[in-house]
Protein backbone atom coordinates (compact mmCIF):
# COMPACT_ATOMS: atom_id res chain seq x y z
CA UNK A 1 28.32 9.60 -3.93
CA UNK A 2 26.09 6.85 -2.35
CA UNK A 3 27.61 3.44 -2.44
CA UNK A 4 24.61 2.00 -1.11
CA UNK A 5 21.01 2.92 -0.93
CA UNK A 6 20.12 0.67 1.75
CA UNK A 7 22.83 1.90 3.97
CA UNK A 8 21.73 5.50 2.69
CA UNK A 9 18.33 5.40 4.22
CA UNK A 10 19.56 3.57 7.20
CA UNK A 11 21.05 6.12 8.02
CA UNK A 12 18.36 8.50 7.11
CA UNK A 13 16.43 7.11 9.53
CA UNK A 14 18.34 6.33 12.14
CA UNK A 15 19.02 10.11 12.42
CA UNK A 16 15.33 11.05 12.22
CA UNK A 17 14.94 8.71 14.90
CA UNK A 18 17.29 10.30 16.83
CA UNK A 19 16.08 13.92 16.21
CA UNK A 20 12.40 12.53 17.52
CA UNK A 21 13.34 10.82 20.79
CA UNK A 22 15.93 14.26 20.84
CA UNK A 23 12.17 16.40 20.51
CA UNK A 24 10.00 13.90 22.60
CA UNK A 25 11.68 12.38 24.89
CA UNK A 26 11.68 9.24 24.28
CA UNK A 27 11.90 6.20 21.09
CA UNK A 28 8.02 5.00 21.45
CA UNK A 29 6.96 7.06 18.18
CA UNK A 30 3.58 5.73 16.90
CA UNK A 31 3.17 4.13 13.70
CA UNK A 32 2.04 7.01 11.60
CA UNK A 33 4.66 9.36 13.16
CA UNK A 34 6.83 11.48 10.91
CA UNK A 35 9.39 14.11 11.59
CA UNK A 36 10.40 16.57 9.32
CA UNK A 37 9.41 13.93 6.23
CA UNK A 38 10.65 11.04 7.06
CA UNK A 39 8.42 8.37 8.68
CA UNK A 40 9.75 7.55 11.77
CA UNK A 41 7.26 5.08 13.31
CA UNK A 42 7.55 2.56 10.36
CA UNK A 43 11.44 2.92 10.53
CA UNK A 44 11.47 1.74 13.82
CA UNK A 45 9.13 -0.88 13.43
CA UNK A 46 10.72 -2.53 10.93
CA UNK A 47 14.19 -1.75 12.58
CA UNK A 48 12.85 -3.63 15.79
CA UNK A 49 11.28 -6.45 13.26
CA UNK A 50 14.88 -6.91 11.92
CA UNK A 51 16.47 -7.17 15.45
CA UNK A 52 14.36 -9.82 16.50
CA UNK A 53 14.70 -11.53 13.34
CA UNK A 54 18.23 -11.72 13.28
CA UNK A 55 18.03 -12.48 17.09
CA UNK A 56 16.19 -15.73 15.75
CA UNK A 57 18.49 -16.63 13.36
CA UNK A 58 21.26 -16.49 15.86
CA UNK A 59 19.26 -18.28 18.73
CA UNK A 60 18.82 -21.11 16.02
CA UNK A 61 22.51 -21.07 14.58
CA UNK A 62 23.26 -21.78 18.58
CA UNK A 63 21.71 -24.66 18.89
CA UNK A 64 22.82 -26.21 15.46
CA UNK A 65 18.98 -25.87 13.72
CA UNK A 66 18.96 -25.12 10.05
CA UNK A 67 18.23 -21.15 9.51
């Protein structure tokens, strides 16, 4: 049963991510990369999009600026 799809292809991708840098070496897949289906270079794209967002939020939240 999947409680949530989000967390569902999170996870999804965070182990085809893990099987590429596994294959390759090493987490700098390009953009258009895929591994066995799943694309892999937009996953961590917008995985390293949503780090530094949230980064931001917490760097304003610091210094007491509306987020």
């Amino acid at each position: 049963m999947i409680w949530s799809h989000y967390d569902d292809a999170w996870e999804e991708g965070l182990a085809a991510a893990r099987r590429w840098a596994a294959e390759h070496g090493h987490l700098l897949a390009p953009l258009d990369a895929t591994f066995q289906g799943t694309k892999v270079g937009i996953f961590l794209r917008n995985a390293r999009a949503a780090a530094r967002k949230a980064a931001e939020i917490e760097q304003r939240r610091a210094e007491g600026l509306p987020v």
